[in-house]
N, C-alpha and C. Protein backbone atom coordinates (compact mmCIF):
# COMPACT_ATOMS: atom_id res chain seq x y z
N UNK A 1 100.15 -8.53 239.80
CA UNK A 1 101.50 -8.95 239.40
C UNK A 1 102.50 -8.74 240.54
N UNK A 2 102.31 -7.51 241.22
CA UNK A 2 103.55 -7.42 242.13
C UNK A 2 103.03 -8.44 243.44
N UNK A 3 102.14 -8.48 243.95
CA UNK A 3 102.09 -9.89 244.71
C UNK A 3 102.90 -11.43 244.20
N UNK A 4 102.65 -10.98 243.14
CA UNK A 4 103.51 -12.87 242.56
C UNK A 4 104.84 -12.81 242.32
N UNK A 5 105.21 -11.12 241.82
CA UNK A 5 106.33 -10.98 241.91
C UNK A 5 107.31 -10.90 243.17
N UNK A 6 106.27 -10.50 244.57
CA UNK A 6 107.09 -10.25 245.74
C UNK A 6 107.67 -11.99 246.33
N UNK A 7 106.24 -12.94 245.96
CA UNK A 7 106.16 -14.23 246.60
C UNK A 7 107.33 -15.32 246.35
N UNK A 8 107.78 -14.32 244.71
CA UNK A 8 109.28 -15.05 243.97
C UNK A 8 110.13 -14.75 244.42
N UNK A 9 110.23 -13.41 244.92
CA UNK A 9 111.76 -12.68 245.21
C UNK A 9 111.74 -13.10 246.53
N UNK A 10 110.72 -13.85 247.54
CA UNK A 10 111.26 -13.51 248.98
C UNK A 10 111.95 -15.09 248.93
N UNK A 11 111.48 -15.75 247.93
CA UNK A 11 112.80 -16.94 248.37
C UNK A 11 114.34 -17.18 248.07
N UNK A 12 114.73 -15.40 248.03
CA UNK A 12 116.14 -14.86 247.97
C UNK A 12 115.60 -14.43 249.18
N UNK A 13 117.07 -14.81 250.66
CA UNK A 13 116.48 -13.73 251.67
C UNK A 13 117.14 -12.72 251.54
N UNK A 14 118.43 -12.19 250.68
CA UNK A 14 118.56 -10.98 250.55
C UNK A 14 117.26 -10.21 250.32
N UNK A 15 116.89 -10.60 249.35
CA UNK A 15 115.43 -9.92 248.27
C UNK A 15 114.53 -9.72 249.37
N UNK A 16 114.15 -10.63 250.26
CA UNK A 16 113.03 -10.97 251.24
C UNK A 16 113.44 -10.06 252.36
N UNK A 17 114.43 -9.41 252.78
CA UNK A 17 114.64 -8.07 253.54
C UNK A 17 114.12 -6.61 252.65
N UNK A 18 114.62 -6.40 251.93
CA UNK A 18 114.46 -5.22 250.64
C UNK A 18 113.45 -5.21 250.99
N UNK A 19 112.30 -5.94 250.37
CA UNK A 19 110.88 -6.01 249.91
C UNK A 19 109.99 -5.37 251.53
N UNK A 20 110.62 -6.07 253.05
CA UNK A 20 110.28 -5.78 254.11
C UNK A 20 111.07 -4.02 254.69
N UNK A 21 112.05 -3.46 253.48
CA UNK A 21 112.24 -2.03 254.20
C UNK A 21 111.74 -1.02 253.21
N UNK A 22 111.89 -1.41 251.96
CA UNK A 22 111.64 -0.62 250.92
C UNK A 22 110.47 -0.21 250.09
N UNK A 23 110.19 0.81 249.99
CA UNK A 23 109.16 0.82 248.75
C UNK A 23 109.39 1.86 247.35
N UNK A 24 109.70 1.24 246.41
CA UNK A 24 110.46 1.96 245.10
C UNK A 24 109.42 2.43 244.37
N UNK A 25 107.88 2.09 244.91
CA UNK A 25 107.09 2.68 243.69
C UNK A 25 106.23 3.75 244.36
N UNK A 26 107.30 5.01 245.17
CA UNK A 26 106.64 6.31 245.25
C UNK A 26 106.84 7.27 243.95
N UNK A 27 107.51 7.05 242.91
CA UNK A 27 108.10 7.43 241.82
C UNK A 27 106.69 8.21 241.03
N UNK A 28 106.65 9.68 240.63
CA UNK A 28 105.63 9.53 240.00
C UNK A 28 105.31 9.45 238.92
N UNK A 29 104.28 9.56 238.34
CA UNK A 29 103.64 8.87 237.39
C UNK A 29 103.66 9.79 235.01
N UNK A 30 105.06 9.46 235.66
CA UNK A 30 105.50 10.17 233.86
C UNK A 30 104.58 9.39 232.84
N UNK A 31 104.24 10.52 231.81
CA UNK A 31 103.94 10.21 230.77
C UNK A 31 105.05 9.34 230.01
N UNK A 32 105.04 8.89 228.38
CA UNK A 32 106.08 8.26 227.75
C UNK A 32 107.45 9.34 227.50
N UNK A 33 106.87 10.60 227.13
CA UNK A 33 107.99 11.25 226.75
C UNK A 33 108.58 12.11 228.13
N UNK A 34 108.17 12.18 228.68
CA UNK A 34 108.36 13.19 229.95
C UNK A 34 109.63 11.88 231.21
N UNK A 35 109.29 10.69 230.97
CA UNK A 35 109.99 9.72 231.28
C UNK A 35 111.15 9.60 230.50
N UNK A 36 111.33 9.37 228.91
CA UNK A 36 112.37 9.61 227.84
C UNK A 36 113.35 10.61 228.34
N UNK A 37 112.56 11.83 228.50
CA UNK A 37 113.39 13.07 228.94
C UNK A 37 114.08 13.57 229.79
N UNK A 38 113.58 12.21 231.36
CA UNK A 38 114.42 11.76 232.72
C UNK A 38 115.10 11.11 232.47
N UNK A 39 115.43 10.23 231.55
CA UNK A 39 116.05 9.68 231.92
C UNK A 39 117.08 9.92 230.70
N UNK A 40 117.20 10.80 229.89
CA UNK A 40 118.15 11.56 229.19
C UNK A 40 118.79 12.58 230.03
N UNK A 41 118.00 13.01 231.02
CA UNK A 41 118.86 14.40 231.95
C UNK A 41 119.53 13.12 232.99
N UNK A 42 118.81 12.17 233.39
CA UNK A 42 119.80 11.02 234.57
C UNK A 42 121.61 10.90 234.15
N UNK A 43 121.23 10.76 232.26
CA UNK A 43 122.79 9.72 232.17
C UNK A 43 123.86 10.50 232.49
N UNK A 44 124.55 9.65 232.82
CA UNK A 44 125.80 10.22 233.96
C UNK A 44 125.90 11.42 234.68
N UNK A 45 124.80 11.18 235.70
CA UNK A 45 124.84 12.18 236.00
C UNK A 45 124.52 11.50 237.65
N UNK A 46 124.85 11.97 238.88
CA UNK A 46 124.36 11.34 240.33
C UNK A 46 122.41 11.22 240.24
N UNK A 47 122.28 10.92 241.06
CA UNK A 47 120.60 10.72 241.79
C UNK A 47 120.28 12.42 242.10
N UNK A 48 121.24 12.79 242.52
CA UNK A 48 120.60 14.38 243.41
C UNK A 48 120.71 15.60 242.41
N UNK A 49 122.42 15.28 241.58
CA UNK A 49 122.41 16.42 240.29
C UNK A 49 121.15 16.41 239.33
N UNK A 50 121.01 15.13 239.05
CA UNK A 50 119.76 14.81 237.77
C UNK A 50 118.75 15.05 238.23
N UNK A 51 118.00 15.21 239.70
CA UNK A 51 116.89 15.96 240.15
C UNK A 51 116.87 17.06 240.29
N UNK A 52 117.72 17.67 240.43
CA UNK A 52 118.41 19.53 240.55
C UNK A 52 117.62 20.10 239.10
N UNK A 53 118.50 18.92 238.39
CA UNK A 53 118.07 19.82 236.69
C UNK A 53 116.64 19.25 235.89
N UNK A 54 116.21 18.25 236.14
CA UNK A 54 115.01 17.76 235.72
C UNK A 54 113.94 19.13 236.17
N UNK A 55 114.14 18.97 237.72
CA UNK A 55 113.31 19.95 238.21
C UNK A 55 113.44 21.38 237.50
N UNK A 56 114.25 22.11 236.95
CA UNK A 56 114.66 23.24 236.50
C UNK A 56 114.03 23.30 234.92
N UNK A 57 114.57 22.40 234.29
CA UNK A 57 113.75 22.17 232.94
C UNK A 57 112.28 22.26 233.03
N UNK A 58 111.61 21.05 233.80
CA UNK A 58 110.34 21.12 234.14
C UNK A 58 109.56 22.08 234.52
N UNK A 59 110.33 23.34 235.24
CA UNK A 59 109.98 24.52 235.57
C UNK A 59 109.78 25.27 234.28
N UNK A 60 111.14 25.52 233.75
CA UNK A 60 111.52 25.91 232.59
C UNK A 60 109.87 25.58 231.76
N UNK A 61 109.68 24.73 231.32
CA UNK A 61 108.42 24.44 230.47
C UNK A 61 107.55 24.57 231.38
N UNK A 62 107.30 24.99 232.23
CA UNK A 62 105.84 25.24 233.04
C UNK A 62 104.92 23.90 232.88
N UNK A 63 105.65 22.54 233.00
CA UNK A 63 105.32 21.54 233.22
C UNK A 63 104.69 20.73 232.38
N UNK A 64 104.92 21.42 231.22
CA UNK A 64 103.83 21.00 230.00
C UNK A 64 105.72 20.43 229.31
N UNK A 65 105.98 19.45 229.66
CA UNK A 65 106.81 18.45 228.84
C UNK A 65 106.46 17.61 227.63
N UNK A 66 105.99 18.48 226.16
CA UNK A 66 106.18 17.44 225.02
C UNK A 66 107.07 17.79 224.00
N UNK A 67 107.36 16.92 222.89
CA UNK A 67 107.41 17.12 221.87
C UNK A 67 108.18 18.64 221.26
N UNK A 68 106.79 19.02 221.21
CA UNK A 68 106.43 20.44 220.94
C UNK A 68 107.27 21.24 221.89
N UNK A 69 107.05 21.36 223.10
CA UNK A 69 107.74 22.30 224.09
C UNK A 69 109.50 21.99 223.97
N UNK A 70 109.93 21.25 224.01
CA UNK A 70 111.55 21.01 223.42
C UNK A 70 111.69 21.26 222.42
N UNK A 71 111.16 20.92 221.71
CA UNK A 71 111.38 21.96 220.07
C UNK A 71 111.54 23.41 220.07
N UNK A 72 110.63 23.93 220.47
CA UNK A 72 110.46 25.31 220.92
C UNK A 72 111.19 25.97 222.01
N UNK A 73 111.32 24.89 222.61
CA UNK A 73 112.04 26.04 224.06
C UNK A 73 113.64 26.66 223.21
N UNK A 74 114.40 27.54 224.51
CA UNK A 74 115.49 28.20 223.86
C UNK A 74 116.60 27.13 224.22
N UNK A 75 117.75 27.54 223.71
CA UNK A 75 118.54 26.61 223.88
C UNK A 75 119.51 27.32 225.15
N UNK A 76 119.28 28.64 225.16
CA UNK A 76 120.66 29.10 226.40
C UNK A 76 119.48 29.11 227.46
N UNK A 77 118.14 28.97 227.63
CA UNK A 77 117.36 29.04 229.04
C UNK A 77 117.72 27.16 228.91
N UNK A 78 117.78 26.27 228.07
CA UNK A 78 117.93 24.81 228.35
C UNK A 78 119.42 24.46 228.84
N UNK A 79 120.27 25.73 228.25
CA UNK A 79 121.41 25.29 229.32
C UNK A 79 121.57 25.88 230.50
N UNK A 80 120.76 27.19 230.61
CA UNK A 80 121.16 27.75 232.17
C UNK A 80 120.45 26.62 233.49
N UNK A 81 119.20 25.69 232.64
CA UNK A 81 118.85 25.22 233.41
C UNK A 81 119.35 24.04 233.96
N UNK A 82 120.46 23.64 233.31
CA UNK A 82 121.32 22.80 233.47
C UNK A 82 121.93 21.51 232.18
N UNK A 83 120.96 21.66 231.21
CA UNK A 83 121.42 20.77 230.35
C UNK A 83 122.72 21.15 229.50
N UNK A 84 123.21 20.30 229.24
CA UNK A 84 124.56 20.40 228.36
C UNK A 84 124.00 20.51 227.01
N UNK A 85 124.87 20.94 226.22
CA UNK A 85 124.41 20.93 224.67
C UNK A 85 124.30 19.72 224.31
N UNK A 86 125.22 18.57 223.86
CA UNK A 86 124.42 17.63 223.66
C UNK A 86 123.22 16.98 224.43
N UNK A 87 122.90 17.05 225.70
CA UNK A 87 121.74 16.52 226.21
C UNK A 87 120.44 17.63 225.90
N UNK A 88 120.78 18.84 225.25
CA UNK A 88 119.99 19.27 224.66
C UNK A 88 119.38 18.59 223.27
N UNK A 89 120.73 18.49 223.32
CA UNK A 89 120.29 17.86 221.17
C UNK A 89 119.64 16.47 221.47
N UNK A 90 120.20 15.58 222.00
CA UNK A 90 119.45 14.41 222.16
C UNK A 90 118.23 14.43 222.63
N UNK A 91 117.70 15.56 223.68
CA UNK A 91 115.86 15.44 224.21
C UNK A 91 115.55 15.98 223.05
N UNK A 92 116.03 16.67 221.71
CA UNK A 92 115.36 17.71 220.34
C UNK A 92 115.44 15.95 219.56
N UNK A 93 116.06 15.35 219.60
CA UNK A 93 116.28 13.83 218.53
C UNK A 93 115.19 13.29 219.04
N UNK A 94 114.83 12.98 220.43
CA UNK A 94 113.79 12.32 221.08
C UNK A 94 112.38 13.00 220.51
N UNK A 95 112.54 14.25 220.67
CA UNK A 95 111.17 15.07 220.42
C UNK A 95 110.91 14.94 219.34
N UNK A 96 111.66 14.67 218.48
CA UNK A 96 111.43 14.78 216.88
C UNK A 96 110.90 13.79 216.62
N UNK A 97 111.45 12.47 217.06
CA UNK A 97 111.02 10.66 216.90
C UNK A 97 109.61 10.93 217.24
N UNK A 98 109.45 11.01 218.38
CA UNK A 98 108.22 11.24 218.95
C UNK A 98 107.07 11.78 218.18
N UNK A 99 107.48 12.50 217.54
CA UNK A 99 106.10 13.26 216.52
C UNK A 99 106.14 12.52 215.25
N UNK A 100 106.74 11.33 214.75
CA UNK A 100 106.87 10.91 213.52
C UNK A 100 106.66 9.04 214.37
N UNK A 101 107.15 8.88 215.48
CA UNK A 101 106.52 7.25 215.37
C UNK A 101 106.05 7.51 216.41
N UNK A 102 105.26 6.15 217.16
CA UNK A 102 104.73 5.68 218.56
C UNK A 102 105.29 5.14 219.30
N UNK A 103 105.83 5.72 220.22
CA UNK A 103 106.76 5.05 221.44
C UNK A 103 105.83 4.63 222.44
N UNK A 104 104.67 4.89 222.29
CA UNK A 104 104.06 4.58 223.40
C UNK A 104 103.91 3.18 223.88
N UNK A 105 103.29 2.99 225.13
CA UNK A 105 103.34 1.66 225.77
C UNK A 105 102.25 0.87 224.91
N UNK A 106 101.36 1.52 224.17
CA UNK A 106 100.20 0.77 223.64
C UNK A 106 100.47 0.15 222.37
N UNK A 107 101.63 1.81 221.55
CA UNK A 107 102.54 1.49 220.25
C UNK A 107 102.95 0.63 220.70
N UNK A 108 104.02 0.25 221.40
CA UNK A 108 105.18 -0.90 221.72
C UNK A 108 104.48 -2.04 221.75
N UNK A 109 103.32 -2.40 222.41
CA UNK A 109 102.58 -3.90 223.15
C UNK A 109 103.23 -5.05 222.50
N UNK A 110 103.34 -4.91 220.89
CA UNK A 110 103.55 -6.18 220.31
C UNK A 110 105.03 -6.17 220.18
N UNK A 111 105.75 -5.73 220.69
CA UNK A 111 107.41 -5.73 220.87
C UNK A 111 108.29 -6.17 221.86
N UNK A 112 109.01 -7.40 221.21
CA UNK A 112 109.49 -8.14 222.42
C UNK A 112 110.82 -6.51 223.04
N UNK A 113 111.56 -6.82 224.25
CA UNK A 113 112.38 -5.68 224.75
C UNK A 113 113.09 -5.44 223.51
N UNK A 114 114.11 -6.59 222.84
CA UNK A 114 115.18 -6.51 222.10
C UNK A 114 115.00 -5.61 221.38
N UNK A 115 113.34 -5.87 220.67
CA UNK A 115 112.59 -4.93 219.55
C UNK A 115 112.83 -3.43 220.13
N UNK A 116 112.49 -3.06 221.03
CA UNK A 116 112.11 -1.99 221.60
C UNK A 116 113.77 -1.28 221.44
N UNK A 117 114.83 -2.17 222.37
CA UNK A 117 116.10 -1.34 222.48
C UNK A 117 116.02 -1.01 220.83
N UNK A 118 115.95 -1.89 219.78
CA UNK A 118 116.63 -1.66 218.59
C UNK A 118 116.37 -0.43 218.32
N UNK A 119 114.78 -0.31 218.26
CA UNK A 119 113.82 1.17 217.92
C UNK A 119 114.52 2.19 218.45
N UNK A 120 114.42 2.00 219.80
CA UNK A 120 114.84 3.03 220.71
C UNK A 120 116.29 3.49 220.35
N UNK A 121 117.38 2.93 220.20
CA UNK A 121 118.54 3.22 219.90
C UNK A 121 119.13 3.56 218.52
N UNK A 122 118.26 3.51 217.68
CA UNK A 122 118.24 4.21 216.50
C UNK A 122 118.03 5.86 216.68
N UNK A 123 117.55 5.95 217.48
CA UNK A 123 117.49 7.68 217.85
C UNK A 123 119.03 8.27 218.50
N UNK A 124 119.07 8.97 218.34
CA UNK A 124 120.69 9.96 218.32
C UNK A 124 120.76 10.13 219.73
N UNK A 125 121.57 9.21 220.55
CA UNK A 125 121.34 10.10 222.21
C UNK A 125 120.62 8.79 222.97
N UNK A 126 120.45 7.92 222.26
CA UNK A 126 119.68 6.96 223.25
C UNK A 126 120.52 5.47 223.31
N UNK A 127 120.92 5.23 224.22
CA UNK A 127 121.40 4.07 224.43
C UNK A 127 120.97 3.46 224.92
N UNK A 128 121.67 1.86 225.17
CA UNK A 128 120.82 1.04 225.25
C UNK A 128 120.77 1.19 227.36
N UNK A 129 121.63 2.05 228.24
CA UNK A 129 120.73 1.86 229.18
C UNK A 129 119.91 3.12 229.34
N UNK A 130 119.30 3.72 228.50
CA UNK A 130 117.91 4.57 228.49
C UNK A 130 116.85 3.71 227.69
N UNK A 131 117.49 3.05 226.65
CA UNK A 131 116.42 2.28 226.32
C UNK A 131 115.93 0.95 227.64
N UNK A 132 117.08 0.98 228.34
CA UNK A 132 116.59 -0.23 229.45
C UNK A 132 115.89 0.41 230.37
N UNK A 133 116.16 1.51 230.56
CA UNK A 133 114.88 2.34 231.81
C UNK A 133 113.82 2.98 230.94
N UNK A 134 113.73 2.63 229.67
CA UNK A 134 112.44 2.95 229.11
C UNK A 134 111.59 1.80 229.18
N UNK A 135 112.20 0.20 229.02
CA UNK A 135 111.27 -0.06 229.41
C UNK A 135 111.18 -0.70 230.66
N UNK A 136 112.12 -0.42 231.70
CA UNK A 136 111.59 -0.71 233.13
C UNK A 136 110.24 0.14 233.67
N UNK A 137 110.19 1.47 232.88
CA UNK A 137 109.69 2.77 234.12
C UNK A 137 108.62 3.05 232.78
N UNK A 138 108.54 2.79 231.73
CA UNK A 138 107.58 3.26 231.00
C UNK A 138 106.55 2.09 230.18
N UNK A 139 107.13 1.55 230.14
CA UNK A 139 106.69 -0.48 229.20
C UNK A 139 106.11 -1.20 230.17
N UNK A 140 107.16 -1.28 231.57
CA UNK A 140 106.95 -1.77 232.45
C UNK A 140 107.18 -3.26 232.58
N UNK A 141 108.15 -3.85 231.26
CA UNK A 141 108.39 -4.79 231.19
C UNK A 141 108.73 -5.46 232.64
N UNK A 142 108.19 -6.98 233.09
CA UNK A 142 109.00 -7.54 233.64
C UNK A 142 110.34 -7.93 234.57
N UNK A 143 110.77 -8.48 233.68
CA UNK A 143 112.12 -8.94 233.28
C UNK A 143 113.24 -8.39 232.90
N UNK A 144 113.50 -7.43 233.20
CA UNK A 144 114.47 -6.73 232.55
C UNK A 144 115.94 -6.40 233.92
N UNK A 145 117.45 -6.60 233.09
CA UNK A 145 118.65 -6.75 233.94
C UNK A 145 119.40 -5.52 234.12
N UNK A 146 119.08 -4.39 234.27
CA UNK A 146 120.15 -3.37 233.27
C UNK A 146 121.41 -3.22 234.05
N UNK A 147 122.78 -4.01 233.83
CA UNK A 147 123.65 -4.40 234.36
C UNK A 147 124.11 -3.38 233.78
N UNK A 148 124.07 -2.30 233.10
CA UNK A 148 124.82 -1.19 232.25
C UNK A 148 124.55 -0.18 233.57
N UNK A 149 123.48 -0.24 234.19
CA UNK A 149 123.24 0.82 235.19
C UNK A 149 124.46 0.83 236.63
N UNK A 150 125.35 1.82 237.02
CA UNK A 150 126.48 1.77 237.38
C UNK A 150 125.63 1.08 239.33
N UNK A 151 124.81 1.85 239.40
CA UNK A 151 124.11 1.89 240.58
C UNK A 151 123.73 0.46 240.88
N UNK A 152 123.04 -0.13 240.15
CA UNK A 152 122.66 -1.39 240.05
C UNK A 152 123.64 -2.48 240.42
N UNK A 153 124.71 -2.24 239.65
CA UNK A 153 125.56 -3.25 240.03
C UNK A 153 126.35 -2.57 241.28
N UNK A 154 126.73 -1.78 241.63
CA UNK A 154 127.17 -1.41 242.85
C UNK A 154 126.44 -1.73 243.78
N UNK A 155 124.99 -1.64 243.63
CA UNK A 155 124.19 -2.02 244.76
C UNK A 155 124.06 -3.74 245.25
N UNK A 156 124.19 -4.48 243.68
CA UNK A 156 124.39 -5.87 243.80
C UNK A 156 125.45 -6.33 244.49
N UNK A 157 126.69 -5.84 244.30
CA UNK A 157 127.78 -6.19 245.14
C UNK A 157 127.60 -5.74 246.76
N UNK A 158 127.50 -4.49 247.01
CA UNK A 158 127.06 -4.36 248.31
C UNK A 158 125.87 -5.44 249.32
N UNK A 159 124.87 -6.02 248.31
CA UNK A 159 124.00 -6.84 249.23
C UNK A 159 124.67 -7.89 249.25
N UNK A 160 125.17 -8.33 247.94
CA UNK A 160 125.79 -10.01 247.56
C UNK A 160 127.41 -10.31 247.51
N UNK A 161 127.97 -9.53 247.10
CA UNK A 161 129.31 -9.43 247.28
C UNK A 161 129.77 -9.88 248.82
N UNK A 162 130.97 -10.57 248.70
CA UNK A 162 132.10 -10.64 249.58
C UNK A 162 133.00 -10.24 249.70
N UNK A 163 134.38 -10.54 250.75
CA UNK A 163 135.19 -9.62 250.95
C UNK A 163 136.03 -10.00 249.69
N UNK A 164 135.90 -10.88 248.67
CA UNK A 164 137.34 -11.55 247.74
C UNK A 164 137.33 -10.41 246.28
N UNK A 165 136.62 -9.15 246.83
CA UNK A 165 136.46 -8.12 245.71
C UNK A 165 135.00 -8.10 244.68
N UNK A 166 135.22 -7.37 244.08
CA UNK A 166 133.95 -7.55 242.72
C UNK A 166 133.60 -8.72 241.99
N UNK A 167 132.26 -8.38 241.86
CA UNK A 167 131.61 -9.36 241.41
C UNK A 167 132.03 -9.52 239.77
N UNK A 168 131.71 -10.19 238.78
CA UNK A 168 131.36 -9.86 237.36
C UNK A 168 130.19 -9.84 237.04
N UNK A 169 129.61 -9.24 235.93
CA UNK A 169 128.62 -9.39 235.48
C UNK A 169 127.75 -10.80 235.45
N UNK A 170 128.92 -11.70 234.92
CA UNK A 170 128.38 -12.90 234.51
C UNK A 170 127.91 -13.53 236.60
N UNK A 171 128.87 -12.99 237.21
CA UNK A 171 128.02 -13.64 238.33
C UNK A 171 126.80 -12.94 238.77
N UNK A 172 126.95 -11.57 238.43
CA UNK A 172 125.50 -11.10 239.15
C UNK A 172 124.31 -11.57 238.46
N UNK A 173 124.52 -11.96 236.74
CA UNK A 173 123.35 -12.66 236.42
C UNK A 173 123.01 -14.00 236.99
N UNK A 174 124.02 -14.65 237.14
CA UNK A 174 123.76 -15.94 237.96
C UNK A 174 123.10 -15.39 239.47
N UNK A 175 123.54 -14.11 240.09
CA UNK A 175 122.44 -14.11 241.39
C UNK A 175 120.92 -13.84 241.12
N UNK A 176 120.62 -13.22 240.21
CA UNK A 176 119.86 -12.36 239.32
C UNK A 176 118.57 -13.83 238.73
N UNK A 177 119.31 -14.51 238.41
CA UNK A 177 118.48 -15.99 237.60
C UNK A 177 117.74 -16.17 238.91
N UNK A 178 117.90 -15.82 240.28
CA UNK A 178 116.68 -16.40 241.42
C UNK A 178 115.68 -15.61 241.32
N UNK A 179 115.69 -14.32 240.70
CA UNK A 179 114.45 -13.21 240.49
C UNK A 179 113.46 -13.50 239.49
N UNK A 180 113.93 -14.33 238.36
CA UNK A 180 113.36 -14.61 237.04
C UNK A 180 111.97 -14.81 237.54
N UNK A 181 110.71 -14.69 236.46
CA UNK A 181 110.92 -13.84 235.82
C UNK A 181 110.37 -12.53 236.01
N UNK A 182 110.65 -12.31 236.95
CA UNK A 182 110.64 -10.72 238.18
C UNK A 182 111.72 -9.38 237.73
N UNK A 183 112.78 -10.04 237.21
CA UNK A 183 114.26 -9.07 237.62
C UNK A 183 113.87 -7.12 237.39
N UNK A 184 112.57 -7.12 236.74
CA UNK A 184 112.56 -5.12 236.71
C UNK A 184 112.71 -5.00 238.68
N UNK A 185 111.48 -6.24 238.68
CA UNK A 185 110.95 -5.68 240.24
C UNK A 185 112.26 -5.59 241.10
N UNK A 186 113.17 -6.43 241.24
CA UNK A 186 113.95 -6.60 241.93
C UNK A 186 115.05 -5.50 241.65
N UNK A 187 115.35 -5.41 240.84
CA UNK A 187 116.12 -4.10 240.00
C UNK A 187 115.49 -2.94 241.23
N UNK A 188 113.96 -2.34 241.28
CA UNK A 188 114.22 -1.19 241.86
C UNK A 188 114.05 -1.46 243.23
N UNK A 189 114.01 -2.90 244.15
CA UNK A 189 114.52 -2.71 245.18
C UNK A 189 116.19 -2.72 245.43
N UNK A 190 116.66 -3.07 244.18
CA UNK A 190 117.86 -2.67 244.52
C UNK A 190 118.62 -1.36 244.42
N UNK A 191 117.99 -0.37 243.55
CA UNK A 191 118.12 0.93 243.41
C UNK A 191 117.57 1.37 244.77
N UNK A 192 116.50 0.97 245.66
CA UNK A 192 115.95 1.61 246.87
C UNK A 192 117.18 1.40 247.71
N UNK A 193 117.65 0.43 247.85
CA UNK A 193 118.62 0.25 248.81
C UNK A 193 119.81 1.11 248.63
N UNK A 194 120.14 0.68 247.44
CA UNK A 194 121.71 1.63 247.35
C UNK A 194 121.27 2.96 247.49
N UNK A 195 120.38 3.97 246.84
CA UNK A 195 120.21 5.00 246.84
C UNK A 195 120.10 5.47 248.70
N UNK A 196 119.58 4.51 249.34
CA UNK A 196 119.45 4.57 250.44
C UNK A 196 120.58 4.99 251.81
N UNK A 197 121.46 4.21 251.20
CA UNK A 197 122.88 4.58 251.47
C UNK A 197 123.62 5.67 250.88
N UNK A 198 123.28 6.24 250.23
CA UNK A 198 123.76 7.69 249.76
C UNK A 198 124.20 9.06 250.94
């Protein structure tokens, strides 16, 4: 897939530089919930803070991230390690879902995205851009835009943007329609880049 996906994106030559500096898939290899739980410690939070505390939690549980272990852990070692109380309560809403349905990628198969955000955002704490990096980084959908992601579109304007100010949404999907139907892939060379510039 990512061969057919690279062969689409290089006839953007923005895209067709990226693809020649970047590589976004050193990322490693999360389970479903251990991914849920990154990207609940990510929201609003920078690239470098949300690795500070991921890493600390993860410690915190001696690396055994399920369900079970957020349920159980304490709540003042989950904030010394950096989580806030509600981003406590929301990974305990996640953990709870988790032991009562199947989030998994195998559960999901027969679910178009829409399906998935709906599921997903019925849980207390999950919005729809965690449900969009659930299924960029865990589903592995495709196609997916997450214009909600602040980074994303900052990074779009920086490659595509001109000097006459910001883009809108509605135009970055119009740059975005040359990726089809690629746009996850292109999404994290555009997170490689901006993050790059950090």
């Amino acid at each position: 897939m990512r061969e057919e996906a690279h062969s689409v994106l290089r006839e953007d030559p923005v895209m067709a530089e990226l693809l020649d500096r970047y590589d976004p898939y050193s990322e490693r290899n999360w389970n479903e919930f251990e991914r849920l739980c990154v990207s609940i410690i990510n929201q609003q939070l920078s690239t470098a803070s949300a690795a500070a505390v991921r890493e600390r939690v993860f410690d915190l549980l001696d690396g055994d991230v399920t369900p079970e272990a957020i349920l159980a852990a304490d709540d003042e070692a989950l904030g010394d390690a950096g989580l806030s109380g509600m981003k406590i309560e929301y990974m305990r809403n996640a953990a709870r879902a988790f032991q009562t349905d199947d989030y998994t990628k195998a559960g999901l198969a027969d679910h178009s995205d829409e399906e998935v955000i709906e599921l997903l955002t019925e849980i207390k704490g999950i919005g729809e851009w965690t449900a969009n990096m659930y299924l960029l980084f865990v589903l592995e959908r495709e196609d997916v835009l997450p214009l909600g992601d602040l980074a994303v579109r900052k990074g779009i304007e920086q490659l595509y943007g001109t000097d006459s100010g910001e883009l809108t949404r509605a135009e970055m999907r119009e740059i975005a329609e040359h990726w089809r139907p690629y746009r996850s892939v292109a999404t994290k060379y555009i997170w490689a880049s901006y993050e790059s510039e950090d």
